[in-house]
Protein backbone atom coordinates (compact mmCIF):
# COMPACT_ATOMS: atom_id res chain seq x y z
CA UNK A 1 0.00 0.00 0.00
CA UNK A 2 1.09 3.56 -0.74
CA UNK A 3 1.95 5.68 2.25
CA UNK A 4 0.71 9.50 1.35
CA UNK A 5 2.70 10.07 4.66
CA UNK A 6 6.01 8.85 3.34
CA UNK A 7 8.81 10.75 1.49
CA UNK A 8 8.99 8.50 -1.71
CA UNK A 9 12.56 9.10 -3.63
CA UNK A 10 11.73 8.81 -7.21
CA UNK A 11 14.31 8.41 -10.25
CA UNK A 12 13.81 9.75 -14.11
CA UNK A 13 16.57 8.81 -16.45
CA UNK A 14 16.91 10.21 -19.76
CA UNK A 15 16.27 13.02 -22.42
CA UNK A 16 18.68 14.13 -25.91
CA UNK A 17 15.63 15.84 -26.98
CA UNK A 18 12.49 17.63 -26.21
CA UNK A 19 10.46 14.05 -27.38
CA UNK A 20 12.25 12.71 -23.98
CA UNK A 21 12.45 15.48 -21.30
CA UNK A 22 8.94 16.56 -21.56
CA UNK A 23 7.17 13.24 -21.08
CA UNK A 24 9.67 13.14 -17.93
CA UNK A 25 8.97 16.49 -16.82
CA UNK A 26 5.35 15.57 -16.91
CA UNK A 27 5.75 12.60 -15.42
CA UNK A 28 7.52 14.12 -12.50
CA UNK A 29 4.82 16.92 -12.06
CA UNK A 30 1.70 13.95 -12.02
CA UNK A 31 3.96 12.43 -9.35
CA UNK A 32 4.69 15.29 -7.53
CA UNK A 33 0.84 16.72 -7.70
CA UNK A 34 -0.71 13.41 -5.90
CA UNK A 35 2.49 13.11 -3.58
CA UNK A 36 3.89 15.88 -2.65
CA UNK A 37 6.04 14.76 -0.08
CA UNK A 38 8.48 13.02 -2.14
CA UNK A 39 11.81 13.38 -3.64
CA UNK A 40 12.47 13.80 -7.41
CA UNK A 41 15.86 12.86 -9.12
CA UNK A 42 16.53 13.39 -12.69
CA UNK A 43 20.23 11.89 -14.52
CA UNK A 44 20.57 13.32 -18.25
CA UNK A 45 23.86 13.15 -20.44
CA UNK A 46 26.33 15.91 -19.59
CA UNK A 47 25.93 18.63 -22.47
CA UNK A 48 22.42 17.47 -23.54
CA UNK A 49 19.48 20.14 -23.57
CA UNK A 50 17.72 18.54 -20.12
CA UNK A 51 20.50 19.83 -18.18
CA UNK A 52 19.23 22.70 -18.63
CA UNK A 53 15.37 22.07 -18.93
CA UNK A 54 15.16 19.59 -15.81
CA UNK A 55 16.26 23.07 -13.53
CA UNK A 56 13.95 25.43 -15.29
CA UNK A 57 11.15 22.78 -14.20
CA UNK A 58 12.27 22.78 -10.46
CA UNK A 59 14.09 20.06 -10.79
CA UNK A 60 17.00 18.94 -9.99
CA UNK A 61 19.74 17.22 -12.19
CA UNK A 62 22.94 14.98 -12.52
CA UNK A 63 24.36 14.45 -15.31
CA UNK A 64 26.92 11.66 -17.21
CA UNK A 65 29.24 11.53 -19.83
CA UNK A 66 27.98 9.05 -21.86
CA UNK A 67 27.48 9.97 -25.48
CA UNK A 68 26.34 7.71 -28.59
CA UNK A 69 27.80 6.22 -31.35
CA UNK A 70 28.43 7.97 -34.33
CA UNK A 71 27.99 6.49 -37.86
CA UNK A 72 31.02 6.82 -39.03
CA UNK A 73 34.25 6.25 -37.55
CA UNK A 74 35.12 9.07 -35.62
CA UNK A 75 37.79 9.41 -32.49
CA UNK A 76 34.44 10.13 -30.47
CA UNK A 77 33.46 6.42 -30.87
CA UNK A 78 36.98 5.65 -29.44
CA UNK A 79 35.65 7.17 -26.27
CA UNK A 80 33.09 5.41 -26.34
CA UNK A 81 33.72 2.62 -24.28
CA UNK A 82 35.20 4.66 -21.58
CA UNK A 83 31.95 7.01 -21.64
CA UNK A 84 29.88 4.09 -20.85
CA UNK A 85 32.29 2.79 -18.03
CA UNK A 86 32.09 5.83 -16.29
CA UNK A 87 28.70 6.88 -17.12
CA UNK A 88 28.17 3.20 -15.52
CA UNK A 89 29.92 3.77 -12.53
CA UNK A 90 28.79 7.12 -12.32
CA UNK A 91 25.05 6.08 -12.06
CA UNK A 92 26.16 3.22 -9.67
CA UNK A 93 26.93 5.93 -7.47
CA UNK A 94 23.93 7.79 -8.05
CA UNK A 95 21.81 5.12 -7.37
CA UNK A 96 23.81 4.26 -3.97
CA UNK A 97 23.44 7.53 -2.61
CA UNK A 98 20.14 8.38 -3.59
CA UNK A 99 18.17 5.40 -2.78
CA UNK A 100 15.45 5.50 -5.06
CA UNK A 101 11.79 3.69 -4.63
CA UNK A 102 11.77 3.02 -8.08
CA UNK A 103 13.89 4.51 -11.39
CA UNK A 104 11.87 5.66 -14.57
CA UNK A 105 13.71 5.48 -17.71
CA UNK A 106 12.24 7.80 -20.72
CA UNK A 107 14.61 7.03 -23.45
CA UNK A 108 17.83 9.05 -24.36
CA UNK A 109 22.23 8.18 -23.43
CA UNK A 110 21.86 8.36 -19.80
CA UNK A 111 18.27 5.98 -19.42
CA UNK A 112 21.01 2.65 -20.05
CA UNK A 113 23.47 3.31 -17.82
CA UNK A 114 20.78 4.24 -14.40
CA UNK A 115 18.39 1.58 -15.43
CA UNK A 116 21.14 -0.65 -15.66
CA UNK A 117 22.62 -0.11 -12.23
CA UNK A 118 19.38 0.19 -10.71
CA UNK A 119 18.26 -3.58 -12.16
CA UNK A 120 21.86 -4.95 -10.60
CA UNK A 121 20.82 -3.59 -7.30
CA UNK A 122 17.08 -4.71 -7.44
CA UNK A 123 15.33 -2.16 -7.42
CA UNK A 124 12.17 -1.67 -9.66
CA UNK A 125 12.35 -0.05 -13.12
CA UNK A 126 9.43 1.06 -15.18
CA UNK A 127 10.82 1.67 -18.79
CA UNK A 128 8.78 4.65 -20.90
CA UNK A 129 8.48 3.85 -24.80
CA UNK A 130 7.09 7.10 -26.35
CA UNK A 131 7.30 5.18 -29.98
CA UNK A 132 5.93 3.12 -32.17
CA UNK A 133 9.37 1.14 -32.96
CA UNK A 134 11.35 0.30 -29.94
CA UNK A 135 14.84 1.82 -29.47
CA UNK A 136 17.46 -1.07 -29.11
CA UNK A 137 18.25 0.69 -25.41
CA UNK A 138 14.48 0.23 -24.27
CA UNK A 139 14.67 -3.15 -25.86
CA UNK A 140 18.01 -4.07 -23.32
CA UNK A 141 16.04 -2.59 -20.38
CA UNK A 142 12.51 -4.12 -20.95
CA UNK A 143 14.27 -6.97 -20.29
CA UNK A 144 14.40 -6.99 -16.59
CA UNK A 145 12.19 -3.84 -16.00
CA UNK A 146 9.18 -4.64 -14.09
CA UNK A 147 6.94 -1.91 -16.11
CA UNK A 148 6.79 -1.32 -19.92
CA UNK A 149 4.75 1.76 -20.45
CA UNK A 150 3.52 2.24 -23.71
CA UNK A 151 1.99 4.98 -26.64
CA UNK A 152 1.08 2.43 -29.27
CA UNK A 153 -1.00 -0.91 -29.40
CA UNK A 154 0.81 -3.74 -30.70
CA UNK A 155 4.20 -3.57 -28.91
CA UNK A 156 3.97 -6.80 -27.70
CA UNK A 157 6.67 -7.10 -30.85
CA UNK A 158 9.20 -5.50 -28.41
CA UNK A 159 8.38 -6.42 -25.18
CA UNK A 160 6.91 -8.90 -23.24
CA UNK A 161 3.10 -8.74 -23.17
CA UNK A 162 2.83 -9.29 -19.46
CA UNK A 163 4.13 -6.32 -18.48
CA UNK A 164 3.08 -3.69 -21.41
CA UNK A 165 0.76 -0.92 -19.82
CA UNK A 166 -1.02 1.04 -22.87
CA UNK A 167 -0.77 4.17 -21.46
CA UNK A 168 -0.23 7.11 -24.22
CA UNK A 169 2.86 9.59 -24.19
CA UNK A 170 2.61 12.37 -21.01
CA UNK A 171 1.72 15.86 -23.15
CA UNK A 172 1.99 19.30 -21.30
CA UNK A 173 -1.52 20.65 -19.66
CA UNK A 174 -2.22 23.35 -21.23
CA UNK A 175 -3.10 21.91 -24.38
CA UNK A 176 -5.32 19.44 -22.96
CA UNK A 177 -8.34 21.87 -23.21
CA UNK A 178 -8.36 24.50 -26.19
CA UNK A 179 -11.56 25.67 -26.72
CA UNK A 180 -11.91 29.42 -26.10
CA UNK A 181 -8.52 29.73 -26.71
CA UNK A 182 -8.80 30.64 -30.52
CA UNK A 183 -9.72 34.61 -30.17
CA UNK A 184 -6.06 35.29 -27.72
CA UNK A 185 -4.34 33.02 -30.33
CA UNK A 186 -5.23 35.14 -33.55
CA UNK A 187 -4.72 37.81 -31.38
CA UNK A 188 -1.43 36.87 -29.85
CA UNK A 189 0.00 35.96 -33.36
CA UNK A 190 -1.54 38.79 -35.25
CA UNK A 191 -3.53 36.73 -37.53
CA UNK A 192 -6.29 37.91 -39.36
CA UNK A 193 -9.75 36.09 -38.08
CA UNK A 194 -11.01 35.94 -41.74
CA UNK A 195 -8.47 33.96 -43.12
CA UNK A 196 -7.62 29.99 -42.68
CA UNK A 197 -4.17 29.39 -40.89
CA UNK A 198 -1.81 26.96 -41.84
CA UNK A 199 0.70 26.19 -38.80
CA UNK A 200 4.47 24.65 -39.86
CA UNK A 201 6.51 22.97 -37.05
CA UNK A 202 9.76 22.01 -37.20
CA UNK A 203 10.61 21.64 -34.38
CA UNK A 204 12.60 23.88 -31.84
CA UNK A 205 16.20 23.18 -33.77
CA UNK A 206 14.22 23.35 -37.44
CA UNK A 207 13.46 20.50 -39.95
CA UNK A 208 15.31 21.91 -43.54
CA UNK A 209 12.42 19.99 -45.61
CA UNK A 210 9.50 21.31 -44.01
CA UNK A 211 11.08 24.71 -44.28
CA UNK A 212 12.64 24.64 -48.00
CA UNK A 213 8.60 23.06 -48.61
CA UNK A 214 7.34 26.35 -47.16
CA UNK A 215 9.63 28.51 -49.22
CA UNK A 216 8.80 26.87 -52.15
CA UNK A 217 5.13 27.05 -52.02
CA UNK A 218 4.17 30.43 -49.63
CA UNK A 219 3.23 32.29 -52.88
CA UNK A 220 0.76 29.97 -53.90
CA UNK A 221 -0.51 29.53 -50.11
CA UNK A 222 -0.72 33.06 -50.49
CA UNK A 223 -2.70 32.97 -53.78
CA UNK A 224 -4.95 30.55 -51.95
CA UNK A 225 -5.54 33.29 -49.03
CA UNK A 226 -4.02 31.25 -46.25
CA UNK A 227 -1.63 32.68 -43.50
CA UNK A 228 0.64 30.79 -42.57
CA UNK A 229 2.16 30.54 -38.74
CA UNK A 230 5.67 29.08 -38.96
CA UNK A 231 8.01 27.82 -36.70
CA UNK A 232 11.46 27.66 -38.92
CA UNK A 233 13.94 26.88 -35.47
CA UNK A 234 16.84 28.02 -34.19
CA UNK A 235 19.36 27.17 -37.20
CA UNK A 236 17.60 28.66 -40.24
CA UNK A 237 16.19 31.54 -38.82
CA UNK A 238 18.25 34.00 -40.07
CA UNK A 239 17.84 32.59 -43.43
CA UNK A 240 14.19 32.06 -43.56
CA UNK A 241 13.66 35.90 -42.25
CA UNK A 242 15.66 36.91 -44.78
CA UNK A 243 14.31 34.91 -47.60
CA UNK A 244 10.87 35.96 -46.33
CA UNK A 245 11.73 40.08 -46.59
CA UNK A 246 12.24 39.40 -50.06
CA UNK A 247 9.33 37.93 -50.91
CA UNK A 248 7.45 41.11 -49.66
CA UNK A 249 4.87 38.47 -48.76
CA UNK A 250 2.56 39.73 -45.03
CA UNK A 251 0.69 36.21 -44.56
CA UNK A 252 3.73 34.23 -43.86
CA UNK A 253 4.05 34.49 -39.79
CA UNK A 254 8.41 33.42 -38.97
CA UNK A 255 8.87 32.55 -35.39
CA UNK A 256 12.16 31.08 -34.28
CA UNK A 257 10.48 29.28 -31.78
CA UNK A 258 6.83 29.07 -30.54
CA UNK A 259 6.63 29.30 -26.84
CA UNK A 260 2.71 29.56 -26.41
CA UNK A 261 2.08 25.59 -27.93
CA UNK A 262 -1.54 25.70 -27.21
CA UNK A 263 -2.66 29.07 -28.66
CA UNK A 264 -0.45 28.12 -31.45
CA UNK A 265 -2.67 25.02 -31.65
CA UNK A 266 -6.03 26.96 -30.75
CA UNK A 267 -5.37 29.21 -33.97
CA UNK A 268 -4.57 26.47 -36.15
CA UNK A 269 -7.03 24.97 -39.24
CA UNK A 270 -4.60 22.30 -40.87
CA UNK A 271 -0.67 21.61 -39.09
CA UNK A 272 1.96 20.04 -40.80
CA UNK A 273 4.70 18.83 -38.54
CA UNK A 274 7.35 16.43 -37.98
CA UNK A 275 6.21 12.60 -36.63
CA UNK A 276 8.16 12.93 -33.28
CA UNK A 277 6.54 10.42 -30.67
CA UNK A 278 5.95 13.84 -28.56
CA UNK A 279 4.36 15.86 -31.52
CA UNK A 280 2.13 13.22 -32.79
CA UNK A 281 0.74 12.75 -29.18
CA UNK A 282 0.01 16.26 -28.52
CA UNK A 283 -1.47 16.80 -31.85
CA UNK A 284 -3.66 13.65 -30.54
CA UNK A 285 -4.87 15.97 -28.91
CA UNK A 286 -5.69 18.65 -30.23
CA UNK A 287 -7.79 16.80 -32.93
CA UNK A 288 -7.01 18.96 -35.99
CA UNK A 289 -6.54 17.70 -38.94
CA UNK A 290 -2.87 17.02 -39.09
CA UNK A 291 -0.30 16.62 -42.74
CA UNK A 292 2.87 14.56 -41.26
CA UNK A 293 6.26 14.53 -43.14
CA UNK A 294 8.88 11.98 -41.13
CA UNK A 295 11.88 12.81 -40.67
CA UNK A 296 14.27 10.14 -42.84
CA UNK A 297 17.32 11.13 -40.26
CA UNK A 298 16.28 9.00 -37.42
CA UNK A 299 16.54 5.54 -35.88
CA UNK A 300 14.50 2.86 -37.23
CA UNK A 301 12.76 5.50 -39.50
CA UNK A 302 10.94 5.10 -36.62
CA UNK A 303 9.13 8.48 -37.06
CA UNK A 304 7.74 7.21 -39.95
CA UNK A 305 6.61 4.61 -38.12
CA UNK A 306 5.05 6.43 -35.79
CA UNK A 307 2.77 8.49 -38.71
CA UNK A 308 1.44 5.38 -40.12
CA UNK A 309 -0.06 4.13 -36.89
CA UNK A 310 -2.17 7.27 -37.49
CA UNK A 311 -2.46 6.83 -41.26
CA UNK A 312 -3.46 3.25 -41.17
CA UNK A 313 -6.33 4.24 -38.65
CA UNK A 314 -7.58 7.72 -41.35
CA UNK A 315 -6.23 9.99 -38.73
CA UNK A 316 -3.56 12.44 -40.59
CA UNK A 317 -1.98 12.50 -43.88
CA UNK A 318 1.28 11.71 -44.97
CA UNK A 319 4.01 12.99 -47.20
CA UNK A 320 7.53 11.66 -47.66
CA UNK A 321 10.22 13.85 -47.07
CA UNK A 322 11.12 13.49 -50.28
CA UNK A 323 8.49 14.59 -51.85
CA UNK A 324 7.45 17.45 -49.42
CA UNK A 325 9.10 20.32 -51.66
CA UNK A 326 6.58 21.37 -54.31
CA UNK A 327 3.95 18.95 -53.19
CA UNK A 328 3.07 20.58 -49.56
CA UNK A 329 0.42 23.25 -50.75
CA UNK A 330 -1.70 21.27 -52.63
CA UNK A 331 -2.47 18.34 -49.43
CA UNK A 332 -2.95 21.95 -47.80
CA UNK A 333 -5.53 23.36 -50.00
CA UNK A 334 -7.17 19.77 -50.26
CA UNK A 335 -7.75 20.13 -46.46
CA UNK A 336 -8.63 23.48 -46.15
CA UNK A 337 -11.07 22.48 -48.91
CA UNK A 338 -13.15 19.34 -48.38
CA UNK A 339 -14.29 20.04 -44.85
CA UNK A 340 -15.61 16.61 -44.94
CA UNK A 341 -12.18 15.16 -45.01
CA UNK A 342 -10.38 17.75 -42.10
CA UNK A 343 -13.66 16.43 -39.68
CA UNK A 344 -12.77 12.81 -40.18
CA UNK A 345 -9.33 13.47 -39.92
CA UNK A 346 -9.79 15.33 -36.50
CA UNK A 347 -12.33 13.48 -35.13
CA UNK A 348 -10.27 10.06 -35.86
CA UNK A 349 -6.86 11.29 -34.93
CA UNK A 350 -8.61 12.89 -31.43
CA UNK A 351 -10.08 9.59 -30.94
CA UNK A 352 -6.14 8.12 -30.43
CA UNK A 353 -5.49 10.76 -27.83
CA UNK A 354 -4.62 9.65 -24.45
CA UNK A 355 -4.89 12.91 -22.17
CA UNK A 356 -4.53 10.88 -18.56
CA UNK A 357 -0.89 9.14 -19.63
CA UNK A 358 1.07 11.03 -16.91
CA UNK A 359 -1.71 10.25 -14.08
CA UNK A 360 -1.55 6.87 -15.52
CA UNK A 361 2.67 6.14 -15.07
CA UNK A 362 1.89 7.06 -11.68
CA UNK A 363 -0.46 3.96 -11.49
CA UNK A 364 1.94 2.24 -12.75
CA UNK A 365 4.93 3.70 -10.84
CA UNK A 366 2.29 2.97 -7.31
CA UNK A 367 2.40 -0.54 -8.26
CA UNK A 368 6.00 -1.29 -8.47
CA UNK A 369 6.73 0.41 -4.94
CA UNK A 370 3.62 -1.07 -3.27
């Protein structure tokens, strides 16, 4: 039984990228919310980006060296093995000292090590799998972790079927309810309420393709009369604003990065994004319809992957990478058009959503330490 008296001394392991740290974040938060009293560690990879998003979340953070392997031969993958010695003794350490009820792992360099260490030493681990093709890592782990959480049915192909909870990817509240947001959004953004908005995401770094597929196609969304809202990231900015001040085009809305996710969302009548296990779930969510275009530079084209579990059930379109450049407007204007076809799409890709997934880790989390 779970002791609502008792300091509990909880471990999350992992991160690389946002698809990691937020599920972990939320996680934490759903944990902390119904138990207040307890103690949250996080470990991340030394010079990854949760080092500095656990703090900002109240969190705190240790970090290891580990790194991954690189594709090609590089003097980095010499280090390799002494990374992951150290990173192992490292989280041996961690482990020792912090005494932890139970270790979460969410993915990322540093979730092998700490799950690792905490399996030698008994204690329970509860492994998070935000996609629909396991990471070899997660695959090692499941292995003697006594909790499989996952986002997609059928992943009984990975892990054992025992111990798979179906439990959806942990999104961020505040897009869990968006209705009455839509007014602040056009507002906020400086959109113009009579026109349909288009909203790009690239993520916060930038995906080239969906932004080269923008460029080559914002006059004709402009002939069409949609605005666009456009999230370029961090490393083509500077290009994209400047590419954009010669086009002398006003409908075309550049943001670096889009803090404000859920009026972004609110103001949106068609997205296009990356397939990122944390995008597709929050756009789950929102119930929009939704054009996805994978990105080919991943493991396991596993983002592909993730897309077609939402194809293959009519809930979002799909365009290779590939193909993206001069063929994004027109799967625009087909959506903006046929009204039939965005209600099925939103209805059937809000149907998928799992808005409870963080409240129900914590289940699962309860269970392990009871």
């Amino acid at each position: 039984m779970i002791n609502e008296q008792r300091t509990y001394r909880i471990l999350i392991s992992g991160g690389g990228t946002g698809g990691h740290i937020y599920p972990a974040i939320a996680i934490a938060n759903a944990w902390k919310e119904k138990h207040p009293f307890s103690e949250i560690l996080f470990v991340g990879a030394l010079g990854k980006m949760e080092m500095q998003k656990v703090p900002e979340a109240g969190y705190k953070i240790k970090g290891l060296p580990v790194a991954g392997l690189q594709r090609s031969l590089t003097i980095e993958n010499l280090k390799f093995p002494f990374k992951l010695l150290k990173s192992l003794t490292q989280a041996s350490q961690i482990i020792k000292d912090f005494n932890p009820d139970a270790v979460v792992g969410v993915g990322g360099y540093a979730s092998g090590p700490v799950l690792y260490a905490a399996q030698v030493k008994g204690i329970p681990t509860l492994v998070q799998e935000q996609n629909s093709y396991a990471g070899l890592t997660n695959k090692i782990l499941a292995k003697r972790a006594k909790k499989i959480c996952v986002a997609y049915p059928e992943m009984d192909r990975f892990f054992p079927t025992d111990r798979i909870a179906y439990t959806g990817n942990p999104v961020r509240k505040d897009i869990l309810d968006l209705s009455g947001k839509r007014e602040k959004a056009l507002a906020h953004f400086g959109l113009d309420p009579a026109k349909k908005t288009l909203l790009v995401l690239g993520g916060s770094l930038g995906a080239r393709t969906l932004n080269q597929a923008v460029l080559a196609d914002m006059q004709k969304l402009d002939n069409e009369g949609y605005q666009v809202l456009w999230q370029c990231g961090k490393f083509y900015f500077q290009e994209m604003k400047s590419r954009l001040a010669d086009s002398g085009l006003k409908k075309i809305h550049l943001h670096e990065f889009i803090r404000e996710m859920d009026l972004a969302y609110a103001a949106a009548d068609v997205i296009v994004s990356r397939a990122g296990a944390l995008s597709v779930s929050e756009l789950s969510l929102v119930g929009k319809p939704v054009i996805f275009i994978p990105s080919p530079n991943v493991a396991e084209d596993h983002q592909t992957k993730n897309a077609m579990a939402y194809v293959s059930h009519e809930a979002a379109l799909l365009v290779k990478d590939s193909e993206a450049v001069g063929a994004l407007e027109q799967q625009v204007t087909k959506l903006m058009k046929d009204a039939k076809l965005s209600g099925e799409l939103g209805r059937n890709i809000r149907n998928m959503a799992k808005p409870d997934a963080a409240d129900a880790i914590v289940k699962e989390i309860e269970q392990l330490i009871a």
